[in-house]
C-alpha atoms as a PDB file:
ATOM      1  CA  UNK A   1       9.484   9.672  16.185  1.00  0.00           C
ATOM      2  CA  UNK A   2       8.037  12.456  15.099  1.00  0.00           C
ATOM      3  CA  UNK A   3      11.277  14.339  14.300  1.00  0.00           C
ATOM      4  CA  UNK A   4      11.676  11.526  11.665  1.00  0.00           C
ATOM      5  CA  UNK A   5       8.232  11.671   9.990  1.00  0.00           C
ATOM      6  CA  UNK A   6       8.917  15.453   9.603  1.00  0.00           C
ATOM      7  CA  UNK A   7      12.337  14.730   8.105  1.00  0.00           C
ATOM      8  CA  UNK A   8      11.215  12.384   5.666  1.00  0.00           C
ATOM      9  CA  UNK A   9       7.831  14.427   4.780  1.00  0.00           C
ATOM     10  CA  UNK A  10      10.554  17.060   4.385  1.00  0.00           C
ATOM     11  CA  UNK A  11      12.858  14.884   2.103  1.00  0.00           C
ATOM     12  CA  UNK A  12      10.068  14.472  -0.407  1.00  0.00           C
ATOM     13  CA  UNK A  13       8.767  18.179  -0.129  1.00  0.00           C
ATOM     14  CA  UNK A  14      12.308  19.368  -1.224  1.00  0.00           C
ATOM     15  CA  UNK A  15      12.382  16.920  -4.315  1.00  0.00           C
ATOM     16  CA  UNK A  16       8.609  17.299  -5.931  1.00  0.00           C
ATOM     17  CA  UNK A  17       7.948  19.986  -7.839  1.00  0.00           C
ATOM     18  CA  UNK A  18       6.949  23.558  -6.248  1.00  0.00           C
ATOM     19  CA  UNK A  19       3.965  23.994  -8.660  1.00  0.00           C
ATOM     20  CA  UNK A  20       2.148  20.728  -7.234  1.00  0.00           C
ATOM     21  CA  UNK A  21       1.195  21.748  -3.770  1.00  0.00           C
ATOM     22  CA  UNK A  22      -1.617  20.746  -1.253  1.00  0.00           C
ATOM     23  CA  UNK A  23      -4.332  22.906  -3.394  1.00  0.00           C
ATOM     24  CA  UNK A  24      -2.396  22.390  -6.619  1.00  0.00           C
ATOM     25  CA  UNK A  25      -3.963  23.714  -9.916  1.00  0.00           C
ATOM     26  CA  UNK A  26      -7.370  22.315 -11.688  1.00  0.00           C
ATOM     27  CA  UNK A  27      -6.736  19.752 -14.299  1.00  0.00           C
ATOM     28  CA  UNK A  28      -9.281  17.741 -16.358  1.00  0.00           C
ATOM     29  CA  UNK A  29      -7.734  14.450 -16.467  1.00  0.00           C
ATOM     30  CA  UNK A  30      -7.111  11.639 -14.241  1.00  0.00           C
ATOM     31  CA  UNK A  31      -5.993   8.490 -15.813  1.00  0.00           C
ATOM     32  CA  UNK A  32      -3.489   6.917 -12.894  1.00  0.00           C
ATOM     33  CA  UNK A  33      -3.851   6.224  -8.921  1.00  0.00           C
ATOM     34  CA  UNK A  34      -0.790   5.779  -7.000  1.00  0.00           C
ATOM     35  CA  UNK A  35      -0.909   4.176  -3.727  1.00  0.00           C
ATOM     36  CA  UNK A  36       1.514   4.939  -1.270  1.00  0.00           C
ATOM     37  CA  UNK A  37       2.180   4.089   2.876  1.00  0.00           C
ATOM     38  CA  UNK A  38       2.764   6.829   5.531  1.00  0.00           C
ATOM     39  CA  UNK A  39       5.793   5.480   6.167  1.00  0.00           C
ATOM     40  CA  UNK A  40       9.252   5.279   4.239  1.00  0.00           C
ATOM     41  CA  UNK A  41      13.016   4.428   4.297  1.00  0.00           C
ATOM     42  CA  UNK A  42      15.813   6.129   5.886  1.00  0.00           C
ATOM     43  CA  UNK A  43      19.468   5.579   7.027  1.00  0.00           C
ATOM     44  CA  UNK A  44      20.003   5.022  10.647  1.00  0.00           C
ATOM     45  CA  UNK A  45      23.567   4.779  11.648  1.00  0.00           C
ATOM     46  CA  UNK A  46      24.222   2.605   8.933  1.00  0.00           C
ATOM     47  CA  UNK A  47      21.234   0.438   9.193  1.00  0.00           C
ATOM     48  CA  UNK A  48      17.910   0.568   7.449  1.00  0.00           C
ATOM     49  CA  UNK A  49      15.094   1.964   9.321  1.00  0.00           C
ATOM     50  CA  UNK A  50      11.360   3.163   8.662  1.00  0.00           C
ATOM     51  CA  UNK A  51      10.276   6.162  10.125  1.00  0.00           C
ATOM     52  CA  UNK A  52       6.468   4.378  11.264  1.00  0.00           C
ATOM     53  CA  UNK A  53       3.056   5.304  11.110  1.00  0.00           C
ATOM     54  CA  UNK A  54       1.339   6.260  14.337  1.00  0.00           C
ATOM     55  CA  UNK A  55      -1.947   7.357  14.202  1.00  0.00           C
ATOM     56  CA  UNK A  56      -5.444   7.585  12.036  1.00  0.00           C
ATOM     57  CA  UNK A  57      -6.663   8.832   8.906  1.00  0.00           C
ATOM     58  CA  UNK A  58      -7.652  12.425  11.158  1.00  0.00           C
ATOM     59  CA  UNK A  59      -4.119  12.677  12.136  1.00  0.00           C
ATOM     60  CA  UNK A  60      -2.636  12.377   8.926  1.00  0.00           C
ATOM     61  CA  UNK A  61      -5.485  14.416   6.908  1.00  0.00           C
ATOM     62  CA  UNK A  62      -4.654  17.195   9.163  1.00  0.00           C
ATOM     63  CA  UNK A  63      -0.958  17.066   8.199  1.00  0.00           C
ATOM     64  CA  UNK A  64      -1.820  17.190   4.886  1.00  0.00           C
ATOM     65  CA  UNK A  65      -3.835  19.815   4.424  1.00  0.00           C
ATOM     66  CA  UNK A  66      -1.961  22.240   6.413  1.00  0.00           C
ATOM     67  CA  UNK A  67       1.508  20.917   4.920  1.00  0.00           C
ATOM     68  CA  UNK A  68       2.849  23.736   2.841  1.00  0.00           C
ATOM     69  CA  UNK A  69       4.138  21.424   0.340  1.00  0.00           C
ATOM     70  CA  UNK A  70       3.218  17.944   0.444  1.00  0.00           C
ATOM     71  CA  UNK A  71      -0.451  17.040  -0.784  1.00  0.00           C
ATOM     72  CA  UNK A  72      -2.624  13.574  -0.898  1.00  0.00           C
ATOM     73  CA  UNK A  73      -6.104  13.317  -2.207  1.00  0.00           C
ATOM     74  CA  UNK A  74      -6.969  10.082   0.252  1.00  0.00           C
ATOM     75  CA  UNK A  75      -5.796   8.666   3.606  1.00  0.00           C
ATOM     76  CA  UNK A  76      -7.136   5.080   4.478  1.00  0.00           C
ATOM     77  CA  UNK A  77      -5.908   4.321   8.156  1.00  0.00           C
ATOM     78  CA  UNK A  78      -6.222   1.457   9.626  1.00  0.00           C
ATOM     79  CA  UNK A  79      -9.140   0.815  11.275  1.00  0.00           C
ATOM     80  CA  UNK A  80     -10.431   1.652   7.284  1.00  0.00           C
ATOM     81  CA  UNK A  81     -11.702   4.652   7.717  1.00  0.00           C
ATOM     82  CA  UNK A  82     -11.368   7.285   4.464  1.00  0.00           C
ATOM     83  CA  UNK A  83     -10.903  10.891   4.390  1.00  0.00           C
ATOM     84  CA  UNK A  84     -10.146  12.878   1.749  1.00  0.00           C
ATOM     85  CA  UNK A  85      -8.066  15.673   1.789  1.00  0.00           C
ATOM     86  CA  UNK A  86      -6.736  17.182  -1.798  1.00  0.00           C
ATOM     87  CA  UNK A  87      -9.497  17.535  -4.021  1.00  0.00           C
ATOM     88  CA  UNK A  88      -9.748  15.345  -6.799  1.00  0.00           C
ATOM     89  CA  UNK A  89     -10.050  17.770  -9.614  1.00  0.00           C
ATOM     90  CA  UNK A  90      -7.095  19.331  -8.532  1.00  0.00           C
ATOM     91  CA  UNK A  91      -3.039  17.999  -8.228  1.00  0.00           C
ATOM     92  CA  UNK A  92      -1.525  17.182  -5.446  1.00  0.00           C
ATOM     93  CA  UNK A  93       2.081  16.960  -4.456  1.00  0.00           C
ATOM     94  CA  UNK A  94       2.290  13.288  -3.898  1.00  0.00           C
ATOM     95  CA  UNK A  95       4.748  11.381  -6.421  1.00  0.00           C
ATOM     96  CA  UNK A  96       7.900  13.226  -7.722  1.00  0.00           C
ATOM     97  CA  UNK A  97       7.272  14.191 -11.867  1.00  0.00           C
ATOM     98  CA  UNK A  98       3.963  11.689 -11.449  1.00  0.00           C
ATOM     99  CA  UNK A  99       1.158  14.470  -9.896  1.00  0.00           C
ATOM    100  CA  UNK A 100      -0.452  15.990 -12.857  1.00  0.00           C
ATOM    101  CA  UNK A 101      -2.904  13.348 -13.965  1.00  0.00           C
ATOM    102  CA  UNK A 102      -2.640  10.768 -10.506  1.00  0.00           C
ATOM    103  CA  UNK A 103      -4.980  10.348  -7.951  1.00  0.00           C
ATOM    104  CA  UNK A 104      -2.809  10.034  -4.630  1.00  0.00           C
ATOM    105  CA  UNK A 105      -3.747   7.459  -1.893  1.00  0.00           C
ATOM    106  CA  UNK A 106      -1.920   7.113   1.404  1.00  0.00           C
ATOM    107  CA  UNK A 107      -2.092   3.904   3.510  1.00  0.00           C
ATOM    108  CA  UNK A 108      -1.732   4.881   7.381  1.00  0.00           C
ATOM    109  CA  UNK A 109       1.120   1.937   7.351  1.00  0.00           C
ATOM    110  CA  UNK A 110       5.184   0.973   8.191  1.00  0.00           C
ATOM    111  CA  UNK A 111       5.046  -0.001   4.852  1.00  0.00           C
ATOM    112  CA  UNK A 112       8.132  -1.915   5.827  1.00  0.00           C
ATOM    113  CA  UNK A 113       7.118  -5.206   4.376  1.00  0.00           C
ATOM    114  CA  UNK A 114       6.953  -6.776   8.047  1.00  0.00           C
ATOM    115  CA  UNK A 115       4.029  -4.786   9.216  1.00  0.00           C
ATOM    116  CA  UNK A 116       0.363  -7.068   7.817  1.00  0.00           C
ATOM    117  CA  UNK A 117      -2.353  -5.129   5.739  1.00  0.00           C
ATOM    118  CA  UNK A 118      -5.257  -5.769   7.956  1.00  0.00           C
ATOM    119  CA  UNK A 119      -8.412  -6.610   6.567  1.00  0.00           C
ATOM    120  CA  UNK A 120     -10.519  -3.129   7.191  1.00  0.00           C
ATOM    121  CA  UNK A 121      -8.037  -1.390   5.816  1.00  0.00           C
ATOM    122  CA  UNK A 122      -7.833  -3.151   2.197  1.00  0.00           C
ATOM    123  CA  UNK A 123     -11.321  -3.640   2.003  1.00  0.00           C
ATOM    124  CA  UNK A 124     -11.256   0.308   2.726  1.00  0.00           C
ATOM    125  CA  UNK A 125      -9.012   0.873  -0.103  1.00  0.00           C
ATOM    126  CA  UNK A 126     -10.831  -1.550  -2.396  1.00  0.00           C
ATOM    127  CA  UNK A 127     -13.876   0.026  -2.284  1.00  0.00           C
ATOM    128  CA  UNK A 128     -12.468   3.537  -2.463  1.00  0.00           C
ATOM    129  CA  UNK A 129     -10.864   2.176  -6.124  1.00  0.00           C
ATOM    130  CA  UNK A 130     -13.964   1.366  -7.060  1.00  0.00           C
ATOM    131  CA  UNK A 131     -15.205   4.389  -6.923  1.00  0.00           C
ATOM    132  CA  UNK A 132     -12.653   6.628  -7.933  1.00  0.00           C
ATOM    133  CA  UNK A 133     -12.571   4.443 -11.141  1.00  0.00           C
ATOM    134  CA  UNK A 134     -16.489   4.920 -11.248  1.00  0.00           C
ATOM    135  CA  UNK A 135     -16.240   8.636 -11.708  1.00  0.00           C
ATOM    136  CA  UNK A 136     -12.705   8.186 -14.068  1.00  0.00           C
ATOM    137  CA  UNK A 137     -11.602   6.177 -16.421  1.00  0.00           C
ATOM    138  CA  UNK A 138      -8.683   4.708 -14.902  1.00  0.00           C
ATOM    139  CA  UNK A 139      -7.298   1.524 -16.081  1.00  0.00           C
ATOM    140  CA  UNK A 140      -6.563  -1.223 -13.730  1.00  0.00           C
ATOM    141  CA  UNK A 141      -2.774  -1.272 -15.140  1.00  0.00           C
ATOM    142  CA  UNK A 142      -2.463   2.347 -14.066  1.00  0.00           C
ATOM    143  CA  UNK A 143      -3.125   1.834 -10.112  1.00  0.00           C
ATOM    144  CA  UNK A 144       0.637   1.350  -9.119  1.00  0.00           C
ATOM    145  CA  UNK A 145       2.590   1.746  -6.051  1.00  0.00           C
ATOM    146  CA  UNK A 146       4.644   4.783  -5.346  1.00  0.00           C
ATOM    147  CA  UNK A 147       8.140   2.201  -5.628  1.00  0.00           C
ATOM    148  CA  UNK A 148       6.451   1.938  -9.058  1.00  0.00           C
ATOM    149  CA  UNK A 149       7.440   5.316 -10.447  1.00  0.00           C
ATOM    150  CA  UNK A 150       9.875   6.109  -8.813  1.00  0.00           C
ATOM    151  CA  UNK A 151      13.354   4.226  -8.704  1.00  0.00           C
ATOM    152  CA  UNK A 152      15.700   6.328  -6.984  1.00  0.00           C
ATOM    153  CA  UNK A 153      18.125   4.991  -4.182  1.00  0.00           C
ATOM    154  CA  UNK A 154      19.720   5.843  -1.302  1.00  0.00           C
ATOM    155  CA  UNK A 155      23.291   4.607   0.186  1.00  0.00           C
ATOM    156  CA  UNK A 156      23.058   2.998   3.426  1.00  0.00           C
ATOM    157  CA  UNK A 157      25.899   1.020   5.361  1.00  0.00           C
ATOM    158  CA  UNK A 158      27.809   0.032   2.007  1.00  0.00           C
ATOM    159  CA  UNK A 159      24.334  -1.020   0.652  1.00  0.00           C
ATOM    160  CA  UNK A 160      22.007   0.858  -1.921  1.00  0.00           C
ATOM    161  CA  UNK A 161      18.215   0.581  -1.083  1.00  0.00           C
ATOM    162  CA  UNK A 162      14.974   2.208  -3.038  1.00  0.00           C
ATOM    163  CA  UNK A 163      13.743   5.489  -1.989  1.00  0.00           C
ATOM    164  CA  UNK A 164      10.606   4.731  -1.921  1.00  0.00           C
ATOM    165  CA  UNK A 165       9.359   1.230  -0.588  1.00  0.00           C
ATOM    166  CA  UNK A 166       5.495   1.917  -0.678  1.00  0.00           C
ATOM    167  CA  UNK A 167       3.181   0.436  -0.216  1.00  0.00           C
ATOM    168  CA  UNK A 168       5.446  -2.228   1.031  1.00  0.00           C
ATOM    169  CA  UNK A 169       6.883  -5.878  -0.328  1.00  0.00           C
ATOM    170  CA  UNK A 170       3.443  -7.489   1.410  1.00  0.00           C
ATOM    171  CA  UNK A 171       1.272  -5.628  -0.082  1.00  0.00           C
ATOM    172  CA  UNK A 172      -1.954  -7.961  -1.959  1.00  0.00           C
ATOM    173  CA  UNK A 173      -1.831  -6.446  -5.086  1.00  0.00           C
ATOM    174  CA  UNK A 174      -3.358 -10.092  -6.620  1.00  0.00           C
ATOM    175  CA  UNK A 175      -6.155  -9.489  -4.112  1.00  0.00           C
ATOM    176  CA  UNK A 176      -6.807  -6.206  -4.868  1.00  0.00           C
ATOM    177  CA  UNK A 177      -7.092  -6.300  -9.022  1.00  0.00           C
ATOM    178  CA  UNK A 178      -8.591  -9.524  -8.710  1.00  0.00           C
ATOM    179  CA  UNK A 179     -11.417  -7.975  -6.964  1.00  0.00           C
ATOM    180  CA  UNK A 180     -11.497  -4.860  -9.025  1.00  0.00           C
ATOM    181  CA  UNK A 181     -11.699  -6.909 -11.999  1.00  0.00           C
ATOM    182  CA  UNK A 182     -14.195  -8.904 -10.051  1.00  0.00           C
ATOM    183  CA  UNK A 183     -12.564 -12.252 -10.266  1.00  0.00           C
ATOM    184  CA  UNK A 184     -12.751 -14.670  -7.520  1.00  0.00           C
ATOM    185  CA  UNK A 185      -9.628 -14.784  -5.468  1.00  0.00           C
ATOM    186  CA  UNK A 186      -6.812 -17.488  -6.588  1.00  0.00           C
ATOM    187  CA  UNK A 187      -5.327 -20.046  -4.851  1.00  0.00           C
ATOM    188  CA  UNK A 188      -1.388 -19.736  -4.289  1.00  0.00           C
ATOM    189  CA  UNK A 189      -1.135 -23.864  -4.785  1.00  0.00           C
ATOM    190  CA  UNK A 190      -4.231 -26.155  -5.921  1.00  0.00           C
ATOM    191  CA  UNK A 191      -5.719 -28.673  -3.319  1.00  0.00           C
ATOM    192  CA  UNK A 192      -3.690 -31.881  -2.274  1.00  0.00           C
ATOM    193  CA  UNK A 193      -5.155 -34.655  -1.402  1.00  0.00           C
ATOM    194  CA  UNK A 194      -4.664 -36.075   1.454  1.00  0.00           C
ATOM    195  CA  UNK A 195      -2.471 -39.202   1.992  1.00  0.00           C
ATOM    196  CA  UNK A 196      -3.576 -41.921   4.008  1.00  0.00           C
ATOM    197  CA  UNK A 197      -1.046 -44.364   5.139  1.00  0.00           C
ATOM    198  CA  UNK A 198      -1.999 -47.664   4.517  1.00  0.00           C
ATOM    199  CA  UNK A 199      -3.495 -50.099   7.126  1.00  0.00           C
ATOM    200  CA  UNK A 200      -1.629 -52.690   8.752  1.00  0.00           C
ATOM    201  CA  UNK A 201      -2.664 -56.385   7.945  1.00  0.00           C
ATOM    202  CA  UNK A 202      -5.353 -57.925  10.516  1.00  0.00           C
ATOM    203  CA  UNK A 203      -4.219 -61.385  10.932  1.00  0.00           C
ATOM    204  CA  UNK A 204      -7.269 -63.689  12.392  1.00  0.00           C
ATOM    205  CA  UNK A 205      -6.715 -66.523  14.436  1.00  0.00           C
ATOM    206  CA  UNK A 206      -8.530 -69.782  13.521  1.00  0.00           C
ATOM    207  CA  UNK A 207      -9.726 -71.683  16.703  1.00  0.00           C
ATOM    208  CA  UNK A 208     -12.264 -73.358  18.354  1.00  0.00           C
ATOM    209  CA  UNK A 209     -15.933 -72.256  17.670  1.00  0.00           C
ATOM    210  CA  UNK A 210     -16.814 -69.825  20.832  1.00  0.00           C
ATOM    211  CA  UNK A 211     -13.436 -68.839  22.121  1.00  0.00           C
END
């Protein structure tokens, strides 16, 4: 397991950009937040596998900071704890030709599109959001998901599949925005009503008085 979170880590690290490290350079603007999961896709003997996400938000903070190439400016595990790790002023190496004005945030998650997003763990995120977006001026269109900006593919027994996956098919972007934008959440369907089967007719027998 861990031999494939290192190769994947290592995937990325050889395709970003050397300038963008873990203590990249100062930069003034942050208009975009890219949300990402720990885990991603690879080819496993001709099937589609995810490498996983074992662990918490320590775990993958300390990764971070001492990787010598990858950087992230948030984890959120989940259990929903937040710990930061890049500093926000500065870039990190998170999102291939996407660093230089993005906030990075990674979810401590398959991101496989089976796995659920638990509760703690988006109400983590959502209030982390909040208060990025209270410090910068970050429109609600610009927090994406990493399969947002970036559309490469990979082959994989005669198939092509997306690089990158993250956060993950499942992931409640409605609930999210909605609550950034502080709507109340919407209802997939409105309410049916129920449907009552009618009664059967009560048929009264006419007899003698007192029987």
């Amino acid at each position: 397991m861990q031999r494939m979170l290192m190769a994947s880590a290592m995937s990325l690290a050889l395709l970003g950009p050397a300038g963008a490290t873990t203590s990249g350079p100062s930069r003034d603007t942050i208009d975009s937040i890219i949300v990402h999961s720990i885990s991603g896709p690879h080819c496993s003997r001709g099937e589609l596998a995810f490498s996983g996400a074992p662990g918490d938000a320590a775990r993958w903070k300390t990764f971070f900071d001492s990787h010598p190439f990858l950087g992230i400016h948030y984890v959120v595990d989940r259990e929903g704890v937040v710990l930061a790790s890049t500093p926000e002023h500065r870039v990190a190496n998170h999102a291939l030709d996407n660093n230089d004005t993005t906030i990075g945030i990674e979810l401590v998650h398959d991101g496989d599109g089976k796995e659920p997003f638990g509760g703690k763990q988006i109400e983590a995120l959502i209030g982390l959001l909040k208060s990025i977006r209270a410090r910068h001026a970050v429109p609600i269109d610009n927090i994406k998901g990493h399969s947002d900006v970036d559309e490469r593919t990979f082959a994989c027994g005669g198939q092509r599949y997306r690089t990158k996956m993250d956060p993950g098919a499942n992931f409640p972007w409605g609930r999210v925005r909605a609550e950034l934008r502080g709507e109340p959440p919407r209802l997939v369907s409105g309410p049916t009503p129920a449907v009552r089967p009618p009664r059967p007719p009560v048929h009264r027998l006419n007899g003698p008085a007192g029987r």
